[in-house]
N, C-alpha and C. Protein backbone atom coordinates (compact mmCIF):
# COMPACT_ATOMS: atom_id res chain seq x y z
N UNK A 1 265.17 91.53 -45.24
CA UNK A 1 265.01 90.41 -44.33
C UNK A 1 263.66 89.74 -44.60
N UNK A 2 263.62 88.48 -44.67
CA UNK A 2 262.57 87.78 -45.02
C UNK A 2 262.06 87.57 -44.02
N UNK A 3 260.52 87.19 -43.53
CA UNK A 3 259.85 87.27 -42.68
C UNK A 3 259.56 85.59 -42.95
N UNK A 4 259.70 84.90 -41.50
CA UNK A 4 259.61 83.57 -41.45
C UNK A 4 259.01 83.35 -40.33
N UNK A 5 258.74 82.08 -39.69
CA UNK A 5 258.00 81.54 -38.25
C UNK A 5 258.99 82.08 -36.99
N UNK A 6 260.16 81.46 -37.63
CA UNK A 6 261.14 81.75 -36.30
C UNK A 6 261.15 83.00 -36.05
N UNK A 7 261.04 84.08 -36.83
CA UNK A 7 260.74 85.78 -36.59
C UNK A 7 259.66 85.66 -35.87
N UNK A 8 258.44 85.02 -36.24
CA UNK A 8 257.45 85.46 -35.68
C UNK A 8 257.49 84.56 -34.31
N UNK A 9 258.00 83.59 -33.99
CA UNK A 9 258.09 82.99 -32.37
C UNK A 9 258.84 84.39 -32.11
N UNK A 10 260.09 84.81 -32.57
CA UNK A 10 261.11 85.72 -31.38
C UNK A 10 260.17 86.81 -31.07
N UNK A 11 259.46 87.40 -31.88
CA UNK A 11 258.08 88.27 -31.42
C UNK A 11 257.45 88.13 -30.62
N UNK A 12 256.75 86.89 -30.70
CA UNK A 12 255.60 86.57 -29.80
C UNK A 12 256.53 86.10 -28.32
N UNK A 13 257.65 85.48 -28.19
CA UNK A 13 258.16 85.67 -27.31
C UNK A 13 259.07 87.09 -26.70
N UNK A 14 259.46 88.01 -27.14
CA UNK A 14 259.59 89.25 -26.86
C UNK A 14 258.24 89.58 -26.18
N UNK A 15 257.20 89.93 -27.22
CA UNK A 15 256.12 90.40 -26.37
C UNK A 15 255.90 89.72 -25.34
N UNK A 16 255.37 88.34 -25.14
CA UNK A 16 255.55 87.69 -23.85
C UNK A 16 255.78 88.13 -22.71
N UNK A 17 257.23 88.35 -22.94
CA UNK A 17 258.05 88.38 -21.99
C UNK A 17 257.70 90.26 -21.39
N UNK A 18 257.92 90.74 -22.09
CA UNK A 18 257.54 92.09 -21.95
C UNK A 18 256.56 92.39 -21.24
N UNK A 19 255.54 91.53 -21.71
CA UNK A 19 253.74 92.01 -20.25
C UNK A 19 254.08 91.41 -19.12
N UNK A 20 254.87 89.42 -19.29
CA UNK A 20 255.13 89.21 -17.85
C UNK A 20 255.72 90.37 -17.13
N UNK A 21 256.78 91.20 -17.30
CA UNK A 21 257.64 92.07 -17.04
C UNK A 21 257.08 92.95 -16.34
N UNK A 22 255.97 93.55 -17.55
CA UNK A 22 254.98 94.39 -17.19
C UNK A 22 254.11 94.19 -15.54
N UNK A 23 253.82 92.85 -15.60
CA UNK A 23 252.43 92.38 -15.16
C UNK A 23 253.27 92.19 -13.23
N UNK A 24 254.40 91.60 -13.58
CA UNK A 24 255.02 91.37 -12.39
C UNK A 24 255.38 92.68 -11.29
N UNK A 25 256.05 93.90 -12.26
CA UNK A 25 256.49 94.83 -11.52
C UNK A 25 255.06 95.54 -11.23
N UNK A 26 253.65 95.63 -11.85
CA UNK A 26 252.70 96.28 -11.36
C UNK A 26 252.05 95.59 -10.28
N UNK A 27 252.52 94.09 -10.18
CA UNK A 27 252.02 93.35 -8.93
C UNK A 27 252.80 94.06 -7.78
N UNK A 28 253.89 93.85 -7.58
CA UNK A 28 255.17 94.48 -7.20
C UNK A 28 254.51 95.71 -6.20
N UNK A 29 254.56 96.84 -6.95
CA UNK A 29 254.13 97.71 -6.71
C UNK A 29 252.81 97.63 -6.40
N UNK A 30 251.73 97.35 -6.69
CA UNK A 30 250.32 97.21 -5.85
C UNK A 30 250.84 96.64 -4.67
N UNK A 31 251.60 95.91 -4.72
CA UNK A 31 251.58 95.18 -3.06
C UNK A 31 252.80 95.74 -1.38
N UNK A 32 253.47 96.69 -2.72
CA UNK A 32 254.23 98.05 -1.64
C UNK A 32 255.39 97.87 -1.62
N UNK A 33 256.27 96.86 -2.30
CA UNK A 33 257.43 96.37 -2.47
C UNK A 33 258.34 97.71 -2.84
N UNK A 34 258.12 98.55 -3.41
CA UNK A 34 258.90 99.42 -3.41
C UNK A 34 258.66 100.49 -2.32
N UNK A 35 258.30 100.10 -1.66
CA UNK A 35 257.96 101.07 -0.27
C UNK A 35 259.44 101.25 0.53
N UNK A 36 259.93 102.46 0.98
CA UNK A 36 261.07 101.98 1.93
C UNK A 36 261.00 101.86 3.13
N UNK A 37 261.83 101.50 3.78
CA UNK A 37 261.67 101.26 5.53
C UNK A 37 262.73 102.51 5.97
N UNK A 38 261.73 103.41 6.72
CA UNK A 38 262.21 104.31 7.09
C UNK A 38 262.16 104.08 8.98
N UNK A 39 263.45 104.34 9.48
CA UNK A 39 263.42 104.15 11.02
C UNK A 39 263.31 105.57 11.50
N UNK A 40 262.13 105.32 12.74
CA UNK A 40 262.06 106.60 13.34
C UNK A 40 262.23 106.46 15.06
N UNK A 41 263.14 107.74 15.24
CA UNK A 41 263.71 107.75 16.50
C UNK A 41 262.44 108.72 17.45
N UNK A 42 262.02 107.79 18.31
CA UNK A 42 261.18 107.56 19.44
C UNK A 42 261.30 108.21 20.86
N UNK A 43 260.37 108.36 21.95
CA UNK A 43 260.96 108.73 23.31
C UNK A 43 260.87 107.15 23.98
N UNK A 44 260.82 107.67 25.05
CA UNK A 44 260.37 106.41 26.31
C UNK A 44 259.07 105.68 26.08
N UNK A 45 259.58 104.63 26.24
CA UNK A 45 257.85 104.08 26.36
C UNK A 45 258.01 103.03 27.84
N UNK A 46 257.04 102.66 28.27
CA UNK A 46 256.62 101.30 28.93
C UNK A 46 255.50 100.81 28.80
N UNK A 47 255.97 99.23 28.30
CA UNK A 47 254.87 98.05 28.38
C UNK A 47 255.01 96.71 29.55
N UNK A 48 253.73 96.50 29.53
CA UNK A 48 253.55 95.06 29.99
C UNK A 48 253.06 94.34 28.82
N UNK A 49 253.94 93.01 29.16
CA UNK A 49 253.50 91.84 28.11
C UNK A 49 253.33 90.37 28.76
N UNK A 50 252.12 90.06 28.40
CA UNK A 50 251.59 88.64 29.14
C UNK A 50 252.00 88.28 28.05
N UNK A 51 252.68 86.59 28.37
CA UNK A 51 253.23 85.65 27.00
C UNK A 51 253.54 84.55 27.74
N UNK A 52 254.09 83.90 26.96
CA UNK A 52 255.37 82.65 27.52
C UNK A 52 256.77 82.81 26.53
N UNK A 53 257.37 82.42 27.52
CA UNK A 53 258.83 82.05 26.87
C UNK A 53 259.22 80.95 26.18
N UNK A 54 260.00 80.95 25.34
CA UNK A 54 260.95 80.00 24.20
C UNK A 54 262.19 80.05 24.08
N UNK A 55 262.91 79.11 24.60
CA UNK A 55 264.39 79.09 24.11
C UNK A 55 264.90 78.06 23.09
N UNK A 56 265.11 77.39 22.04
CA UNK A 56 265.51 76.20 21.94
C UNK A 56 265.66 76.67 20.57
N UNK A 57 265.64 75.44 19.17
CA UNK A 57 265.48 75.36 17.97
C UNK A 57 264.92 76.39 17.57
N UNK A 58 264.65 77.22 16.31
CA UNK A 58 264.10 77.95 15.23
C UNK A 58 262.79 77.34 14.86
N UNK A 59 263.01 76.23 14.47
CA UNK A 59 261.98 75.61 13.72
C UNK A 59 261.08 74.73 14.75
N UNK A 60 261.28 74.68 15.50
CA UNK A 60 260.65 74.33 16.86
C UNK A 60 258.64 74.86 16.71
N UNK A 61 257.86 73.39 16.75
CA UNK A 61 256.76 73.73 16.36
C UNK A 61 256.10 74.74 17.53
N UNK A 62 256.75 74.75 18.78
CA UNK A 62 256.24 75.19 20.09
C UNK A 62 256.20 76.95 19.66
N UNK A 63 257.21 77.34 19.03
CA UNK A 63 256.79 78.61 18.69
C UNK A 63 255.58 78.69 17.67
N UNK A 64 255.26 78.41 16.89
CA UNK A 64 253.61 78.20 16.23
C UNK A 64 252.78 78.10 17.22
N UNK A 65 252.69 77.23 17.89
CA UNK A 65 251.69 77.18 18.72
C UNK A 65 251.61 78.45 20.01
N UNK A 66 252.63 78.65 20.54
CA UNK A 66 252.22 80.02 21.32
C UNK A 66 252.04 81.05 20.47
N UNK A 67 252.16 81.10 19.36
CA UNK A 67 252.25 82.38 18.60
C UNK A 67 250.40 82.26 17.92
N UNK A 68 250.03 81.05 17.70
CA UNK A 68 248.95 80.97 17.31
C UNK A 68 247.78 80.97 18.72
N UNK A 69 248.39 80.33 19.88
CA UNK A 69 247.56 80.59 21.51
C UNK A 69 247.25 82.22 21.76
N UNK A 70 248.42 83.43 21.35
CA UNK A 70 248.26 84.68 21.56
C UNK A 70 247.40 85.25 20.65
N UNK A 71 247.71 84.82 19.73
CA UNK A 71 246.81 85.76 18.43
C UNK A 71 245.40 84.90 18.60
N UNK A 72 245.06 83.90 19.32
CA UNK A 72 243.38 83.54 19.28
C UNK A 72 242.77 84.73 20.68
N UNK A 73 243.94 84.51 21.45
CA UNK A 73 243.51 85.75 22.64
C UNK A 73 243.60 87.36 22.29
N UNK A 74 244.14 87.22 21.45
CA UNK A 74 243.77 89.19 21.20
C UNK A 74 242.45 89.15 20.02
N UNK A 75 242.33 88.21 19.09
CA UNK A 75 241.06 88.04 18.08
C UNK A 75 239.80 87.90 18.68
N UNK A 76 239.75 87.14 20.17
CA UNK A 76 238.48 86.92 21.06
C UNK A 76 238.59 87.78 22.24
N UNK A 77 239.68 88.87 22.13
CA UNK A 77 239.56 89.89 23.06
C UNK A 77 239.81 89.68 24.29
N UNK A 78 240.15 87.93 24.97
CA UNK A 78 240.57 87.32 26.06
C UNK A 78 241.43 88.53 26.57
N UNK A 79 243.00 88.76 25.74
CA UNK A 79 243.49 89.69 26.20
C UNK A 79 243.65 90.98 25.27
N UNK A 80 243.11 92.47 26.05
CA UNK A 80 243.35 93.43 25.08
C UNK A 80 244.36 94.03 24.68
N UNK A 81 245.08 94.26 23.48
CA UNK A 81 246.05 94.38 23.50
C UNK A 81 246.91 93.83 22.05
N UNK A 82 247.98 94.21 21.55
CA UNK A 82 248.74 93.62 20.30
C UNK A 82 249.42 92.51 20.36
N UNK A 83 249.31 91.75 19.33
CA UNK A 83 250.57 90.47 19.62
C UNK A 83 252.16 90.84 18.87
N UNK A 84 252.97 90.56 19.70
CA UNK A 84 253.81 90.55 19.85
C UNK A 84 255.28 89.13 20.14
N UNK A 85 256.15 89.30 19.29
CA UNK A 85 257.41 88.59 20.12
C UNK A 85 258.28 89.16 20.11
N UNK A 86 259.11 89.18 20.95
CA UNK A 86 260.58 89.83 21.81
C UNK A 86 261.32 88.62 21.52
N UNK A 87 262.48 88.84 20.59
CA UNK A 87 263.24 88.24 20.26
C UNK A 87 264.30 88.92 21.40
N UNK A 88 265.00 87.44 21.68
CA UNK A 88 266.37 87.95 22.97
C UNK A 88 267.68 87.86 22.03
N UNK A 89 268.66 88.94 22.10
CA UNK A 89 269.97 88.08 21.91
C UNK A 89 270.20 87.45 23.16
N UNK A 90 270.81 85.96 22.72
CA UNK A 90 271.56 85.31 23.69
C UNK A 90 273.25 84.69 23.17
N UNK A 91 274.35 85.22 23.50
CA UNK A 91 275.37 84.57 23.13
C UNK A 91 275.65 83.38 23.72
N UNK A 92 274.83 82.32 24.56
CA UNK A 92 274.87 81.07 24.75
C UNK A 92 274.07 80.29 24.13
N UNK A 93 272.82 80.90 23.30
CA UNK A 93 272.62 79.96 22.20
C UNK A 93 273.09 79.43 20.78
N UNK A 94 273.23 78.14 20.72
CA UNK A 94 273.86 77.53 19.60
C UNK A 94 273.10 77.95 18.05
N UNK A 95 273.75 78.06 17.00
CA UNK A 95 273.15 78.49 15.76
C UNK A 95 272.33 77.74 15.67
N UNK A 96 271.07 78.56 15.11
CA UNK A 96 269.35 77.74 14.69
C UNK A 96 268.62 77.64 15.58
N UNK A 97 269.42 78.51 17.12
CA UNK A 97 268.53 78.12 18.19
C UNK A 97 268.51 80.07 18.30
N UNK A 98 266.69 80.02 19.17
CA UNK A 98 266.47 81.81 19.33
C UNK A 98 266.01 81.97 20.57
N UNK A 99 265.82 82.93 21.24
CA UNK A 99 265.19 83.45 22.98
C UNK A 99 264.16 83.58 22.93
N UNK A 100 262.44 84.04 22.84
CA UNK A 100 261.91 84.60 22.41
C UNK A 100 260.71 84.76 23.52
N UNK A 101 260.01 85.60 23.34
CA UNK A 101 259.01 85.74 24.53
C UNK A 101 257.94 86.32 23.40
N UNK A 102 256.80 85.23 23.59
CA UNK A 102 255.78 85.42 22.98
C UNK A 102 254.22 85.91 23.59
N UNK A 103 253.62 86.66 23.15
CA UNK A 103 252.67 87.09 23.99
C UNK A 103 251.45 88.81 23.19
N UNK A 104 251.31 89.26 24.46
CA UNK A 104 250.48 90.45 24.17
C UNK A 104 250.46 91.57 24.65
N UNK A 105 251.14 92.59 24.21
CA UNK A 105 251.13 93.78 24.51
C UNK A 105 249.79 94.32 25.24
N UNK A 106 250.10 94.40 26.27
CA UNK A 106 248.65 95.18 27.16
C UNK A 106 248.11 96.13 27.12
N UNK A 107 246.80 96.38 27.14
CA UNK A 107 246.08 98.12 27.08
C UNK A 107 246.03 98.47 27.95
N UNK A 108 245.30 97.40 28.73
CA UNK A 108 244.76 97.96 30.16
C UNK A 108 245.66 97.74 31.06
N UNK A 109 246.14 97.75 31.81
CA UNK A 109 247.40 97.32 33.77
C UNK A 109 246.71 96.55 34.34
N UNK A 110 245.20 96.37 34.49
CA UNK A 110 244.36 95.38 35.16
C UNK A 110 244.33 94.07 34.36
N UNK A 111 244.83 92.79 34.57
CA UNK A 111 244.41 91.62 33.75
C UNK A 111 244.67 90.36 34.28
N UNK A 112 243.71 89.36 34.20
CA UNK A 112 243.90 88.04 34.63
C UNK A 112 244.91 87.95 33.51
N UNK A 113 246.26 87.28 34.11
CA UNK A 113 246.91 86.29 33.67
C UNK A 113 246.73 85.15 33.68
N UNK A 114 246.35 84.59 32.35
CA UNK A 114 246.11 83.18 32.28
C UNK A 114 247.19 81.93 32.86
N UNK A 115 247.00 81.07 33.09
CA UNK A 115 247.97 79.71 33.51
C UNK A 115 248.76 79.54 32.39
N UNK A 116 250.33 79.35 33.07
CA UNK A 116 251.23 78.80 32.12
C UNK A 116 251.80 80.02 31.59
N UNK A 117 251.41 81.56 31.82
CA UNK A 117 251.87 82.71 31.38
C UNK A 117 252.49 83.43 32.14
N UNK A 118 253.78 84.38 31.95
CA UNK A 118 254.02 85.02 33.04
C UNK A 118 254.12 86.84 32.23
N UNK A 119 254.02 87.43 32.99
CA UNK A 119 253.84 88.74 32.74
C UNK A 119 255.47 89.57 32.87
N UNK A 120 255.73 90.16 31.85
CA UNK A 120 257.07 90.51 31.76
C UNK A 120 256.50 92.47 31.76
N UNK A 121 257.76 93.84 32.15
CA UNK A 121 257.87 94.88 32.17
C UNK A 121 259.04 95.33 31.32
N UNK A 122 258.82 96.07 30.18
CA UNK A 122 259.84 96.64 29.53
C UNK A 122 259.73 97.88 29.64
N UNK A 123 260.87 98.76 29.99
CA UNK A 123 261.25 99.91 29.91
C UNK A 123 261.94 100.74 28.86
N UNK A 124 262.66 101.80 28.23
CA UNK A 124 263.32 102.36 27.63
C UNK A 124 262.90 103.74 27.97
N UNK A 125 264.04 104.87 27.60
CA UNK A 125 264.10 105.98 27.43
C UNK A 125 263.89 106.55 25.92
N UNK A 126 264.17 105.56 24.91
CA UNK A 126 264.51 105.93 23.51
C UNK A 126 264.25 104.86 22.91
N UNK A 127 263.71 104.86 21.35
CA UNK A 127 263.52 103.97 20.86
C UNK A 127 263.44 103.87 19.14
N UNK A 128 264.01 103.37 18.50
CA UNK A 128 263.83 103.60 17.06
C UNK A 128 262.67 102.37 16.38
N UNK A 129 262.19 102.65 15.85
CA UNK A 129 260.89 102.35 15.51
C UNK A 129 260.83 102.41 13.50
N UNK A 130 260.20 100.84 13.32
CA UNK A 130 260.60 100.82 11.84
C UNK A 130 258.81 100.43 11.69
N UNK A 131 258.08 100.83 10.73
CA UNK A 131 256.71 100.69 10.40
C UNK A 131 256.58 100.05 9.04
N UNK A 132 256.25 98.86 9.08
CA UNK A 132 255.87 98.11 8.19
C UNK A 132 255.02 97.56 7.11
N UNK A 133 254.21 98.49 6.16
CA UNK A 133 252.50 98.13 6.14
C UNK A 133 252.85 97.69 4.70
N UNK A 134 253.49 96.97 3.84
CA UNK A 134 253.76 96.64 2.34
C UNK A 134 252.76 95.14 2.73
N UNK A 135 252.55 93.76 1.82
CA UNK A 135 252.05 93.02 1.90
C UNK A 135 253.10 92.45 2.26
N UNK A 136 252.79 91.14 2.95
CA UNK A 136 253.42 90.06 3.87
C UNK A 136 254.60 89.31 2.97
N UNK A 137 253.82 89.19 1.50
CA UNK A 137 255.10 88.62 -0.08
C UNK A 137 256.14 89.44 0.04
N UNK A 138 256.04 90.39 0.12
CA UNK A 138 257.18 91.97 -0.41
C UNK A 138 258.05 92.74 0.74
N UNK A 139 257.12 91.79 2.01
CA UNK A 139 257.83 92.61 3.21
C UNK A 139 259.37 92.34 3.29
N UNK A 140 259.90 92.89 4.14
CA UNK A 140 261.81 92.75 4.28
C UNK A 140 261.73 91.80 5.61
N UNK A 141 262.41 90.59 5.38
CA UNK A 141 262.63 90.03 6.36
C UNK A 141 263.43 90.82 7.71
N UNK A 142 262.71 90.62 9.30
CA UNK A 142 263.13 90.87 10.55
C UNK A 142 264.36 91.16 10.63
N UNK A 143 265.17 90.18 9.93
CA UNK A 143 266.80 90.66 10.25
C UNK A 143 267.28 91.54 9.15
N UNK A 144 266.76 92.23 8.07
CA UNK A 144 267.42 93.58 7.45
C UNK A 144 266.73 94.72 8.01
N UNK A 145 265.59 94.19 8.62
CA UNK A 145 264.93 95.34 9.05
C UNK A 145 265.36 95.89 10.79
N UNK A 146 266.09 95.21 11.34
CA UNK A 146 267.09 95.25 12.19
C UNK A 146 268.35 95.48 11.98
N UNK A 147 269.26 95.04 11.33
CA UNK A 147 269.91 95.58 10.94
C UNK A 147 269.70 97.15 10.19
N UNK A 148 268.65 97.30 9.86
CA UNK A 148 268.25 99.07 9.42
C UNK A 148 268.50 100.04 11.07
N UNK A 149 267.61 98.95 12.41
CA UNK A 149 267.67 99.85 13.24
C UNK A 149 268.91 100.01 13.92
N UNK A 150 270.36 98.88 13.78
CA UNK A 150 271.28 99.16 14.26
C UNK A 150 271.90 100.22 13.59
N UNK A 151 272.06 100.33 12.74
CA UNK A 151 272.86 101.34 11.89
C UNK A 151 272.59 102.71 12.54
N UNK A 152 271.02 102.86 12.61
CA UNK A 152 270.54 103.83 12.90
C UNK A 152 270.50 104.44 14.48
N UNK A 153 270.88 103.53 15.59
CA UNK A 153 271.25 103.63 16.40
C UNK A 153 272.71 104.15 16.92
N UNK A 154 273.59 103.34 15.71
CA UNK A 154 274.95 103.75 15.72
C UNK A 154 275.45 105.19 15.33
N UNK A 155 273.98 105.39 14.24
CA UNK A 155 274.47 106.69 13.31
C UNK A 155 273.88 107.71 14.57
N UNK A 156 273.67 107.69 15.99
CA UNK A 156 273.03 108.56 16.91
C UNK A 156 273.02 108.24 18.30
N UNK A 157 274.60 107.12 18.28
CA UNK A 157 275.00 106.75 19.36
C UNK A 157 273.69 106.64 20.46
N UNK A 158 272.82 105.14 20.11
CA UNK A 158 272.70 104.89 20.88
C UNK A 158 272.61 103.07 21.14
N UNK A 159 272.91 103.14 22.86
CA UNK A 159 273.49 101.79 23.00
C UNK A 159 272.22 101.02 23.15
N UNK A 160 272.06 100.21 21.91
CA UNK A 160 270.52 99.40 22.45
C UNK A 160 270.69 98.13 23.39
N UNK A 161 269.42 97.71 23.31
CA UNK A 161 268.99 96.52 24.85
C UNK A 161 269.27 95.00 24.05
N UNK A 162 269.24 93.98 24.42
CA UNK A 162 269.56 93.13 23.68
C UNK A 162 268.48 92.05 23.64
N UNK A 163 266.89 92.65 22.82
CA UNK A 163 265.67 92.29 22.39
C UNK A 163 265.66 93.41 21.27
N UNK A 164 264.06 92.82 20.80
CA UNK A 164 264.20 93.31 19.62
C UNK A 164 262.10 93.44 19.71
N UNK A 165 261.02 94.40 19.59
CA UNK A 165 259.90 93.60 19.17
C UNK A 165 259.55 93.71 18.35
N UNK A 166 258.76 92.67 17.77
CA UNK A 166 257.93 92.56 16.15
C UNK A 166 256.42 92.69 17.14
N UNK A 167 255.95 93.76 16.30
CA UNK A 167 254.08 93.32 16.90
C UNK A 167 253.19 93.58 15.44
N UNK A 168 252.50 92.36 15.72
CA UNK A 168 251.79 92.17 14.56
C UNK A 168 250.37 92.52 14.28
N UNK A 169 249.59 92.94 13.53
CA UNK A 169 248.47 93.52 13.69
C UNK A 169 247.75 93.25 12.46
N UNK A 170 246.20 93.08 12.60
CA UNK A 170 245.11 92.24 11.69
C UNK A 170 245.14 92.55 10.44
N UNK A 171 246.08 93.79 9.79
CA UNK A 171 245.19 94.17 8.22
C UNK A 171 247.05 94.04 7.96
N UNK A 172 247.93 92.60 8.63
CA UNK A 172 249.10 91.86 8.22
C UNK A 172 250.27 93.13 7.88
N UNK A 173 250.33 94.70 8.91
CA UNK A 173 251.59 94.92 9.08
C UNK A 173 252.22 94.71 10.61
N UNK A 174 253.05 95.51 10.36
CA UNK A 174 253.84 95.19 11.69
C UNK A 174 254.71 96.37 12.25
N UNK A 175 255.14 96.34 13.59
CA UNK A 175 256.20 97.72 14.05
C UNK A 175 257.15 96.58 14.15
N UNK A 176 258.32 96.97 13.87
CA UNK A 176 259.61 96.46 14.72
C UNK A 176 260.24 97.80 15.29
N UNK A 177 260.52 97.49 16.69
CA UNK A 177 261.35 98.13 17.21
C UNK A 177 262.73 97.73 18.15
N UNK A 178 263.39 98.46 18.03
CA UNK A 178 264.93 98.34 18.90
C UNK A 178 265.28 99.33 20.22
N UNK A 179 264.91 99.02 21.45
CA UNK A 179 265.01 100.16 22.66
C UNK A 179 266.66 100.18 22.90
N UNK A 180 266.71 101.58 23.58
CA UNK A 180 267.59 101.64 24.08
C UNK A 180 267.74 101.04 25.81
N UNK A 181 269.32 100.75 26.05
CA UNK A 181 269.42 100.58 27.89
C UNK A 181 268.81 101.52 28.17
N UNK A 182 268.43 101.11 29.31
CA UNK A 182 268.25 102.20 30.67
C UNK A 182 269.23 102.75 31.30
């Protein structure tokens, strides 16, 4: 075989391609993408959560903005505590539209509630619990990672509540969890 240019492009493109290959899956992996989401079954808990509520559109800028109003109050310590949203099922909302209650998981039981906020009580006996810490690029979107906790509920008969919370925390992981009824 005679050695020509076009040999030497299919080379230099082989190799190419080979470090991108390289270079991508070691990004990949530095950033936790192959991490799995393992759900873990929980006892009882109770919280209080100062927030406001959202019903309407998805893309609705009003969720940015309460979501960005909570996270300036747990960063300036206004309120102590995690941010959080409680996604609702609702079977009377129309597709593209979500429930959601946005806000801050409380430390303390003592707290001015600010104006325009109302303070919600969640209960459970049981709870499966999915822990999130890969980078924010690589993470699994909310709804497979829910769908992880139904399965896992089903696989241990239990009947969950019809919310869901994501709480988000500064070094960009997150818990999602799925409670059971009361």
């Amino acid at each position: 075989m005679k050695w020509t240019s076009k040999n030497t492009y299919a080379v230099i493109i082989f190799f190419s391609i080979l470090i991108m290959t390289f270079c991508v899956h070691y990004v990949y992996t530095f950033l936790g993408g192959y991490q799995e989401v393992v759900v873990y079954h929980l006892g009882a808990d109770h919280r209080l959560v100062v927030g406001r509520s959202f019903s309407g559109r998805q893309t609705s800028k009003t969720i940015e903005e309460y979501y960005t109003e909570s996270r300036a109050m747990v960063l300036d310590s206004t309120l102590k505590g995690t941010l959080t949203i409680v996604s609702f099922e609702d079977p009377k909302l129309n597709e593209g539209e979500v429930s959601l209650f946005i806000g801050v998981i409380l430390i303390e039981e003592s707290v001015k509630v600010p104006m325009d906020y109302e303070l919600k009580e969640f209960d459970c006996n049981q709870k499966l619990v999915a822990f999130l810490s890969m980078h924010p690029m690589v993470m699994p979107n909310a709804i497979e990672v829910e769908l992880k906790l139904k399965q896992k509920a089903d696989s241990l008969n239990i009947e969950l509540s019809n919310f869901i919370f994501e709480m988000y925390y500064s070094d960009n992981s997150k818990i999602i969890e799925a409670w059971s009824k009361n």
